[in-house]
PDB file of N, CA and C in Angstrom:
ATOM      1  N   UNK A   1     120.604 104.490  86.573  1.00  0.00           N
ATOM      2  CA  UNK A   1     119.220 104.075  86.710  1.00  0.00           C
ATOM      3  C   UNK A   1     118.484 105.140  87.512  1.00  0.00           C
ATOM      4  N   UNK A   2     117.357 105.431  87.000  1.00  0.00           N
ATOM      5  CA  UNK A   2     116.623 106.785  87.990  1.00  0.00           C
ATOM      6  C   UNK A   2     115.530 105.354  89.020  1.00  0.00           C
ATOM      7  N   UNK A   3     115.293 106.988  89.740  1.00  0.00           N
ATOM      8  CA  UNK A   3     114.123 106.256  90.723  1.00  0.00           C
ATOM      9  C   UNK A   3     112.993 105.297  90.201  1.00  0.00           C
ATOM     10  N   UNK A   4     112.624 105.611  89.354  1.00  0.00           N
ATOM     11  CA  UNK A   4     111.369 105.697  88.310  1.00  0.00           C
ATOM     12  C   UNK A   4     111.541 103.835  88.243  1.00  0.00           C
ATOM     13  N   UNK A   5     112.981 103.411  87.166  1.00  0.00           N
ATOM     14  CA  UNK A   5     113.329 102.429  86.963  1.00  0.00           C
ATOM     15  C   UNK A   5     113.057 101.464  88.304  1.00  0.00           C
ATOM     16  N   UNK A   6     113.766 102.086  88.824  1.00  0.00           N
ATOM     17  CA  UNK A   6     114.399 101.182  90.381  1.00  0.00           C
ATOM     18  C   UNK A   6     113.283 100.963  91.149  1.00  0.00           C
ATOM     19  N   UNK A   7     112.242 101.122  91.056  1.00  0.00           N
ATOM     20  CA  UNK A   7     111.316 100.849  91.762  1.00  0.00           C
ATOM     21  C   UNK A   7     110.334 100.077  90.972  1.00  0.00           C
ATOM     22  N   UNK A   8     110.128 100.347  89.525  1.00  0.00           N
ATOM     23  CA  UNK A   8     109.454  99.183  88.345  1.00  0.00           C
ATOM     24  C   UNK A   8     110.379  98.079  88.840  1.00  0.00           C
ATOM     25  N   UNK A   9     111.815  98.182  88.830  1.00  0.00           N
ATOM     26  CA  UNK A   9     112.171  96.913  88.292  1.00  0.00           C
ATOM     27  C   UNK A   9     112.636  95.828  89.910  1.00  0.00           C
ATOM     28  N   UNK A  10     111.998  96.559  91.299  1.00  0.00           N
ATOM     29  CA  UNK A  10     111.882  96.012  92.368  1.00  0.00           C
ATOM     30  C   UNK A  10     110.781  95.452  92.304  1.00  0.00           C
ATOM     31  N   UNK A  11     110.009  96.262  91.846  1.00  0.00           N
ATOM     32  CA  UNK A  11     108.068  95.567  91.504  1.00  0.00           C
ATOM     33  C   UNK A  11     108.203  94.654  91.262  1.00  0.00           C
ATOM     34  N   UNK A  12     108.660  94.388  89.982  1.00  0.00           N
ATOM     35  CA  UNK A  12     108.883  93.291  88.760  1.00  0.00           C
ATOM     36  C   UNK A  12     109.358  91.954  89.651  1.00  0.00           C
ATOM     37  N   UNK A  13     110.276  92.232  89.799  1.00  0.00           N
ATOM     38  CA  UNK A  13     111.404  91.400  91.027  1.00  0.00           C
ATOM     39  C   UNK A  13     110.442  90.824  92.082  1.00  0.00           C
ATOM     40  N   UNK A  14     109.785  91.411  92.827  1.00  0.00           N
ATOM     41  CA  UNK A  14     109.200  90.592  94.045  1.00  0.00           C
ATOM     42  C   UNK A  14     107.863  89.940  93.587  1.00  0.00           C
ATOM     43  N   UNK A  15     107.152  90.608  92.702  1.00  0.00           N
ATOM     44  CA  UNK A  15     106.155  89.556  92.042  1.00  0.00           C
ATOM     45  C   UNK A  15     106.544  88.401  91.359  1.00  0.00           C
ATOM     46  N   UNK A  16     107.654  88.745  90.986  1.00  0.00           N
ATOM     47  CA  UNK A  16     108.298  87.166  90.003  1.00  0.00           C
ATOM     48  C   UNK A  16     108.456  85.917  91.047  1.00  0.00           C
ATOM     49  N   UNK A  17     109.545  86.982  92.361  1.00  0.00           N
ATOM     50  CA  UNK A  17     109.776  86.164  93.294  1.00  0.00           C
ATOM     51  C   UNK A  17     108.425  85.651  93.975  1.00  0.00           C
ATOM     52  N   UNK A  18     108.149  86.230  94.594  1.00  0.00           N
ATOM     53  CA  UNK A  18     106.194  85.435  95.308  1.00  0.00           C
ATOM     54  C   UNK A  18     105.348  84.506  94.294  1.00  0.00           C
ATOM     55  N   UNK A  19     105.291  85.070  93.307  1.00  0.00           N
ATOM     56  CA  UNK A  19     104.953  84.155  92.647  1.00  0.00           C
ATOM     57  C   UNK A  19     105.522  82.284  92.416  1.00  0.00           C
ATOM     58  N   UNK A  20     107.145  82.772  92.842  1.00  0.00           N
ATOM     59  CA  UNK A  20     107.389  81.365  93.050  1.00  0.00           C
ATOM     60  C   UNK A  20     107.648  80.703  93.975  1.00  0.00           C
ATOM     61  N   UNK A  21     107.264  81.475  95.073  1.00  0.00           N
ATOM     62  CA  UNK A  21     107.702  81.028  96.244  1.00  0.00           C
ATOM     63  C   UNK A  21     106.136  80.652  96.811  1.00  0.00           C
ATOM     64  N   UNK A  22     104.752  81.363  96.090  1.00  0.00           N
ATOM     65  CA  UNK A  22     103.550  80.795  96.263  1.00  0.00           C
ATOM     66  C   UNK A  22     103.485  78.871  94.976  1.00  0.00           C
ATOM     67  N   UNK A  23     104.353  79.381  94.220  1.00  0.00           N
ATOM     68  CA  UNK A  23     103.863  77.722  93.681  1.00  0.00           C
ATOM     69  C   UNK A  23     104.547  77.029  94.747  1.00  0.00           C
ATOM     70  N   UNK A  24     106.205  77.206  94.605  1.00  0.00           N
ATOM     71  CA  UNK A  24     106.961  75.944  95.075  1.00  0.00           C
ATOM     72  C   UNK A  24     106.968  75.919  96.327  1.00  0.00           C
ATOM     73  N   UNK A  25     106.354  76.764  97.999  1.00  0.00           N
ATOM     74  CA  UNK A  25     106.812  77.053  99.259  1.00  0.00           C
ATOM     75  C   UNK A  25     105.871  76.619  99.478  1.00  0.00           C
ATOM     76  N   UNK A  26     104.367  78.097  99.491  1.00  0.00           N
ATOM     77  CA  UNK A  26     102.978  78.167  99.857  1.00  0.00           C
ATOM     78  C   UNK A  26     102.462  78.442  99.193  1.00  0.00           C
ATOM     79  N   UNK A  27     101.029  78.385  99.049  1.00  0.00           N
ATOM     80  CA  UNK A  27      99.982  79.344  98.591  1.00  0.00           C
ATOM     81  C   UNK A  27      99.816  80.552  99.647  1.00  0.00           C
ATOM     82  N   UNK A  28     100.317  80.693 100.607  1.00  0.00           N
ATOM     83  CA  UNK A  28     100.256  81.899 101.052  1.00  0.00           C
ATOM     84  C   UNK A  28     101.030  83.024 100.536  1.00  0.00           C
ATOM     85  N   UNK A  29     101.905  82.788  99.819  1.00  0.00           N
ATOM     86  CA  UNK A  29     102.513  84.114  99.181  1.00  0.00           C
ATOM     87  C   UNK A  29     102.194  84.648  98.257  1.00  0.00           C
ATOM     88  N   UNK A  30     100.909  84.241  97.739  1.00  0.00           N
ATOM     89  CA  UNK A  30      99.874  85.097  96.560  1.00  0.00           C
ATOM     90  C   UNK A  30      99.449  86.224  97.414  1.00  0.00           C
ATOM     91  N   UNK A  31      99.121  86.151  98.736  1.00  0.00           N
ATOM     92  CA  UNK A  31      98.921  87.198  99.078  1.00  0.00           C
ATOM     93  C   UNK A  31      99.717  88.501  99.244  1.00  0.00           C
ATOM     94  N   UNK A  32     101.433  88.098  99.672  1.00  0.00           N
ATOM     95  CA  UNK A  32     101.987  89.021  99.347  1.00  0.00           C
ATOM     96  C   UNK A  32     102.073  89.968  98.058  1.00  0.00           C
ATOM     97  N   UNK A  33     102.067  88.340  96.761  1.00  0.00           N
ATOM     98  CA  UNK A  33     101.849  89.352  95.604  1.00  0.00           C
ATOM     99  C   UNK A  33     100.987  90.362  95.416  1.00  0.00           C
ATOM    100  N   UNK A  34      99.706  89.826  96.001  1.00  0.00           N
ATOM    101  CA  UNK A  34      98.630  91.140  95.704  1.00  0.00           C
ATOM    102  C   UNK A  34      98.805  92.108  96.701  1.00  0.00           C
ATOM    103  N   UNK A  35      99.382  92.109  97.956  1.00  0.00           N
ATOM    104  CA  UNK A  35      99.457  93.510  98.278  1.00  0.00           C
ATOM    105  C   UNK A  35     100.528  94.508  97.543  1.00  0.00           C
ATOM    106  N   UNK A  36     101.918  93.501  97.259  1.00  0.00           N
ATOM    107  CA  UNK A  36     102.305  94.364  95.948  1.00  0.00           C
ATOM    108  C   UNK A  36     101.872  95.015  94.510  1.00  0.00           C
ATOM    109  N   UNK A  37     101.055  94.384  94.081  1.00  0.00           N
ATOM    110  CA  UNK A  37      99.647  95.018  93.701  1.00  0.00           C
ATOM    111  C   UNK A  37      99.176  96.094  93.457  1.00  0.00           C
ATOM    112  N   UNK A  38      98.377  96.112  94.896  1.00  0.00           N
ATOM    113  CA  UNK A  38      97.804  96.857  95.649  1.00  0.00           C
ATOM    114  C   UNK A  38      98.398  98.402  95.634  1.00  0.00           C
ATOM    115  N   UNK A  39      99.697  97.993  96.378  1.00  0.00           N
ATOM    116  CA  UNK A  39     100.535  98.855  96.539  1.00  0.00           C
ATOM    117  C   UNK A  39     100.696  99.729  95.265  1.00  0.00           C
ATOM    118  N   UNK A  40     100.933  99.107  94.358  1.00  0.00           N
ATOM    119  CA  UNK A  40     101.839  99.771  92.914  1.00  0.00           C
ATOM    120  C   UNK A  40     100.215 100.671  92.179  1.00  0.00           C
ATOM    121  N   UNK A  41      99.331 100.301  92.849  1.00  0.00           N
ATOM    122  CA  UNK A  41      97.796 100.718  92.700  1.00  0.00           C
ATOM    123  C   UNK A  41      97.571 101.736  93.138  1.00  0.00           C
ATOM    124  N   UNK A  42      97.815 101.676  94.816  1.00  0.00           N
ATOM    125  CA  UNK A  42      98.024 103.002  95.335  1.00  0.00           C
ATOM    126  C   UNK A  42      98.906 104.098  95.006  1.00  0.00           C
ATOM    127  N   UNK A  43     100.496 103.940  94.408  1.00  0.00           N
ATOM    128  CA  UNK A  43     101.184 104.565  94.470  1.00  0.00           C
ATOM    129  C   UNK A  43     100.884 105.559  92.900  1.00  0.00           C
ATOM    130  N   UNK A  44     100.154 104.655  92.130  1.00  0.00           N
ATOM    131  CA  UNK A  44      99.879 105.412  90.678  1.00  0.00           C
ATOM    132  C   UNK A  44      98.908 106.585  91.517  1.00  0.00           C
ATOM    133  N   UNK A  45      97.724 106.622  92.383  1.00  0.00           N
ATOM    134  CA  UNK A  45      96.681 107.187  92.700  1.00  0.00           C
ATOM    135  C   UNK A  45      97.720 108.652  93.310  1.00  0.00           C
ATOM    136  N   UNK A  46      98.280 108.152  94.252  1.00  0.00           N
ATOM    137  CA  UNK A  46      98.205 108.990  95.340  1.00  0.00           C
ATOM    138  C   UNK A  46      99.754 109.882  95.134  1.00  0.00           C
ATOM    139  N   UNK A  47     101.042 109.136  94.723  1.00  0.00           N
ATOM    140  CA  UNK A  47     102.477 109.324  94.090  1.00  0.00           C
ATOM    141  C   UNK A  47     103.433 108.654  95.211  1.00  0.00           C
ATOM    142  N   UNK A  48     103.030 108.189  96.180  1.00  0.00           N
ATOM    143  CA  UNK A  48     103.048 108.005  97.485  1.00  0.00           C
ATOM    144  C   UNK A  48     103.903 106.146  97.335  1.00  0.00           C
ATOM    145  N   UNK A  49     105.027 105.981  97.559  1.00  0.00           N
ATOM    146  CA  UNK A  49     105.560 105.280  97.077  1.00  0.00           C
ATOM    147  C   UNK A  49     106.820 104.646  98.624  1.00  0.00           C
ATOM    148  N   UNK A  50     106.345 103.627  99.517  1.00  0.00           N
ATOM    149  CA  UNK A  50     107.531 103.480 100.287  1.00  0.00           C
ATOM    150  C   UNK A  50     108.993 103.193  99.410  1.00  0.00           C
ATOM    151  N   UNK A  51     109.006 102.305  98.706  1.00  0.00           N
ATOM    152  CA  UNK A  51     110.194 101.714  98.350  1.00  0.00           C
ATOM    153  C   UNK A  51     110.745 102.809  97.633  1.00  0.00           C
ATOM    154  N   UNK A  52     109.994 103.531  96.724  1.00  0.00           N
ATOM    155  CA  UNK A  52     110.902 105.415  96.074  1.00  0.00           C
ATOM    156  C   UNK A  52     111.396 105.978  97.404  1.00  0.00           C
ATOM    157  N   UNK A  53     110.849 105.885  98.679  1.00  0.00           N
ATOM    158  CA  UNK A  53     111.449 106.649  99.595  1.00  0.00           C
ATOM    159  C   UNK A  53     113.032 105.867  99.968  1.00  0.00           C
ATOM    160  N   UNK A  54     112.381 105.136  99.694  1.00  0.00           N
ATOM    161  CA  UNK A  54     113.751 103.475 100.421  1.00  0.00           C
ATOM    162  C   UNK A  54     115.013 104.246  99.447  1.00  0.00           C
ATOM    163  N   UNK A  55     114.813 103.939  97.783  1.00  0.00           N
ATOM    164  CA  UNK A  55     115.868 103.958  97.194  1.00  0.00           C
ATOM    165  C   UNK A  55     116.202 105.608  96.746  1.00  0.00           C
ATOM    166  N   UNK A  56     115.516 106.668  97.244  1.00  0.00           N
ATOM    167  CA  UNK A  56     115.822 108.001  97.050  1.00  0.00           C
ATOM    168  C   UNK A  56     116.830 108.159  98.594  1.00  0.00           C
ATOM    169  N   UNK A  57     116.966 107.927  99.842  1.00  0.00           N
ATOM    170  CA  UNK A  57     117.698 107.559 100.577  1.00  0.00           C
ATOM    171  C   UNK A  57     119.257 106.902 100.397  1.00  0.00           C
ATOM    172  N   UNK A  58     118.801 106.094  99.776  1.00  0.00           N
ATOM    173  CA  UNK A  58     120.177 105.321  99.350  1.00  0.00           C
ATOM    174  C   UNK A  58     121.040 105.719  98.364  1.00  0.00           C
ATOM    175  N   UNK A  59     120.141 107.113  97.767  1.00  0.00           N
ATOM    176  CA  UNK A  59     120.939 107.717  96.571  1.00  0.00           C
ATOM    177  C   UNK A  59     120.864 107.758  95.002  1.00  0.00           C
ATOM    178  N   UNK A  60     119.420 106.981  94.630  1.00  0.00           N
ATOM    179  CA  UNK A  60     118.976 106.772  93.563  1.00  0.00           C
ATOM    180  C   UNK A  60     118.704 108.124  93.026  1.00  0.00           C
ATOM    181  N   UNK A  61     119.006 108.620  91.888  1.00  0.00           N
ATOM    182  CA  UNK A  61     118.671 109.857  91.358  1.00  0.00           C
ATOM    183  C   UNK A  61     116.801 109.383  90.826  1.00  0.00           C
ATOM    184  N   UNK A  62     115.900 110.936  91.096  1.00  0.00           N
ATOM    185  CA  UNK A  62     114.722 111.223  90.961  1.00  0.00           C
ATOM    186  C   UNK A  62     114.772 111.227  89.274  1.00  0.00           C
ATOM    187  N   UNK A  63     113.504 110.492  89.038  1.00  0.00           N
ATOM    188  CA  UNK A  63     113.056 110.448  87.559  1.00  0.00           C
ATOM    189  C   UNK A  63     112.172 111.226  87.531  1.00  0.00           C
ATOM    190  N   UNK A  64     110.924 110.867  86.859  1.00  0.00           N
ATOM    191  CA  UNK A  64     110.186 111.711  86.564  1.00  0.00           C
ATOM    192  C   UNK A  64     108.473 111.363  87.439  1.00  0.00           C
ATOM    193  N   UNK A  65     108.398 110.180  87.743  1.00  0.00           N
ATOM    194  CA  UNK A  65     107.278 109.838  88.567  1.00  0.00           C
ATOM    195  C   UNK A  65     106.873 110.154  89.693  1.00  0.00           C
ATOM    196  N   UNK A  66     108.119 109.972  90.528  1.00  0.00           N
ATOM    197  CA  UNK A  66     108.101 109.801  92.181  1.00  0.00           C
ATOM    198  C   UNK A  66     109.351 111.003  92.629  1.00  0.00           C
ATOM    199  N   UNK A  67     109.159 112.172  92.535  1.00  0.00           N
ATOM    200  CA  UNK A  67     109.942 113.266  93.157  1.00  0.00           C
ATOM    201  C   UNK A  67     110.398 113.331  94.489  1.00  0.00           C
TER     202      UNK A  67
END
């Protein structure tokens, strides 16, 4: 799996999760979703990506997005 993946498919993952943890917990965890969002908003703009830093650390080989 490259970086590229591993960080779509963490995206994917915590919006699914907030999303259900805003129906069935709170409505406060819509907000987390949208700063994930946000985030995945910024990171198209700028390339600037915490969680690519997280899993390039841990050894994820570089794709083609997030160097």
């Amino acid at each position: 799996m490259t970086l590229d993946r591993a960080v779509l498919m963490f995206a994917g993952f915590m919006i699914l999760l907030t999303l259900a943890l805003g129906t069935w917990v709170s409505g406060w965890w819509y907000l987390f979703t949208a700063f994930i969002g946000v985030n995945m908003m910024q990171s198209a703009v700028t390339g600037f990506c915490p969680a690519a830093i997280i899993f390039k650390r841990l050894g994820i080989k570089s794709g083609t997005a997030f160097d």
